[in-house]
Protein backbone atom coordinates (compact mmCIF):
# COMPACT_ATOMS: atom_id res chain seq x y z
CA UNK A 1 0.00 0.00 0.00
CA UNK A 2 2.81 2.03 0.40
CA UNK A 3 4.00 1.72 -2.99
CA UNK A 4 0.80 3.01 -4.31
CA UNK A 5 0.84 6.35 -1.70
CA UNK A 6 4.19 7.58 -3.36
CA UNK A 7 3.43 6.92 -6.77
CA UNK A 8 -0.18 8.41 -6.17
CA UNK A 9 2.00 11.95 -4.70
CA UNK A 10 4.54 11.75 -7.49
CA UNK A 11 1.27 11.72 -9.67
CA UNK A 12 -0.16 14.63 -8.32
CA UNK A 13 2.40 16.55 -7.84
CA UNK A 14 3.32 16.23 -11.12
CA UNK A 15 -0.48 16.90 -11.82
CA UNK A 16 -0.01 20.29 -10.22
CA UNK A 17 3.11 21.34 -11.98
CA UNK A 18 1.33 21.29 -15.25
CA UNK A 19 0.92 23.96 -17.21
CA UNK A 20 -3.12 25.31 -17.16
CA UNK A 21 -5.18 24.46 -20.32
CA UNK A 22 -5.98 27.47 -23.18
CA UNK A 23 -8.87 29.58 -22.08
CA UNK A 24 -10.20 29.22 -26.03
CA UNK A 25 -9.10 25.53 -26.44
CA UNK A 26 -10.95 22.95 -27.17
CA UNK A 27 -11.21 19.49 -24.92
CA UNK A 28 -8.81 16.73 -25.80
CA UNK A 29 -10.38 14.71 -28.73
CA UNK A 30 -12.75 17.62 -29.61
CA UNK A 31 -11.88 17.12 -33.39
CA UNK A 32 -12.02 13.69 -33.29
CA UNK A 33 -15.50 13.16 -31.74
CA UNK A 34 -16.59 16.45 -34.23
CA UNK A 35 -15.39 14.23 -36.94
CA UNK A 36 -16.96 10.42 -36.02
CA UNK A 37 -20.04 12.52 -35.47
CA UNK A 38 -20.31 14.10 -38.96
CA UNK A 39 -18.92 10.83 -40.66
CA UNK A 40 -20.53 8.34 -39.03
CA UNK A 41 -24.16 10.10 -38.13
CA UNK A 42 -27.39 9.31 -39.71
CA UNK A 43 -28.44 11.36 -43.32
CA UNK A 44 -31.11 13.34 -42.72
CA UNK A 45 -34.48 12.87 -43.43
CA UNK A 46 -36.28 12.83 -46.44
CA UNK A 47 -38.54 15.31 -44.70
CA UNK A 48 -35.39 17.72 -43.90
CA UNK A 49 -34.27 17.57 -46.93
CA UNK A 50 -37.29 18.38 -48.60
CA UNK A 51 -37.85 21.27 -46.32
CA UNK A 52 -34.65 23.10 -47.50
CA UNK A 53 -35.57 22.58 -50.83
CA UNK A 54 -38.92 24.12 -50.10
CA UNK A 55 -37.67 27.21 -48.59
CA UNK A 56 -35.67 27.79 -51.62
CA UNK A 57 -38.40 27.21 -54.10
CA UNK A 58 -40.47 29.88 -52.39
CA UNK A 59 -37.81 32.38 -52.82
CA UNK A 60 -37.24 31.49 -56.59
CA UNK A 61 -41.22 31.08 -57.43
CA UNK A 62 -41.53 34.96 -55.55
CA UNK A 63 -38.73 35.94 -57.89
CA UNK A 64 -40.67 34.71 -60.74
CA UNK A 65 -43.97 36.26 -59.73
CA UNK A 66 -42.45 40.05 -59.28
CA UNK A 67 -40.07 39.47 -62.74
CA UNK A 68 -43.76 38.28 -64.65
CA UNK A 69 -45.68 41.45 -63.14
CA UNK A 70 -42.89 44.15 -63.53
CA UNK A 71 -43.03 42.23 -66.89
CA UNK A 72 -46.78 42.66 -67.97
CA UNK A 73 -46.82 46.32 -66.53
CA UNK A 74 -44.07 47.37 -68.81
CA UNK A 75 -44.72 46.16 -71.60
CA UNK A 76 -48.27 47.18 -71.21
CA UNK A 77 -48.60 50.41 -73.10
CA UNK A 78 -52.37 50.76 -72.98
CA UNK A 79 -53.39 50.42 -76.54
CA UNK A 80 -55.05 46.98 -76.85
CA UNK A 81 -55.13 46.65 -80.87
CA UNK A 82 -55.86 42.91 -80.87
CA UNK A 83 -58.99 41.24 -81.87
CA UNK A 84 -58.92 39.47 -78.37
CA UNK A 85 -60.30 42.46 -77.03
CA UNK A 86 -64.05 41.92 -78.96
CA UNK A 87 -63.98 38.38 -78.38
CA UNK A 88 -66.95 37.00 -76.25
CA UNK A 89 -66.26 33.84 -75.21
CA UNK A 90 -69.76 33.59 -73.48
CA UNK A 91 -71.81 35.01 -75.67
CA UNK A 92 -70.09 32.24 -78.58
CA UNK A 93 -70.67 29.57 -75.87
CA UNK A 94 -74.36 31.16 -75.62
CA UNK A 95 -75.26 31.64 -79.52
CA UNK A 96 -73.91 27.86 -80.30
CA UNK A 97 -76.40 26.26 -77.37
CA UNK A 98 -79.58 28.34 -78.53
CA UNK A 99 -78.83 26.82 -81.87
C-alpha cells in the first residue's frame, strides 16, 4: 500500500506542476469526436431535406412572380389593338347552345 501512496504523490504533484489548459481551447479529442459525429451520423431525413428545398423554391417562385408582373406592366402600353379584345367567349358559348 505504500507503494501506491508515493506513486499516487509523485502523480499529483506532477499533476499540479502542469501547465493550465488554453482559455479558447478545445477538450482533448474535440476534433475527433466532431469528426466520427459528422462521418458516421445518420443522413437526414427525407422530410429535412425536402424542407430546404422548399424554402428555396419559395424564394425562386416569388422571384418569378415580381419578374412576370414588372413584366406585364411594362410592356403594357395601354393600346389593346388585338382582336382578343371583342372576343366573347360567353356570348359564342351562348349563340352555339340556342342553336
Amino acid at each position: 500500500m505504500n507503494d501506491f501512496e508515493s506513486r499516487w504523490q509523485r502523480l499529483v504533484a506532477a499533476a499540479r506542476q502542469a501547465p493550465a489548459p488554453a482559455a479558447g481551447a478545445a477538450p482533448y479529442g474535440f476534433a475527433t469526436r466532431v469528426a466520427a459525429r459528422a462521418l458516421g451520423g445518420e443522413r437526414p431525413a427525407l422530410l429535412a431535406v425536402f424542407g430546404r428545398f422548399s424554402v428555396r423554391a419559395l424564394w425562386v417562385a416569388g422571384l418569378l412572380m415580381l419578374a412576370s408582373v414588372a413584366v406585364h406592366y411594362l410592356g403594357n402600353t395601354g393600346e389593346d389593338d388585338s382582336d382578343q379584345s371583342q372576343f366573347d367567349p360567353v356570348a359564342e358559348v351562348m349563340s352555339a347552345s340556342s342553336s
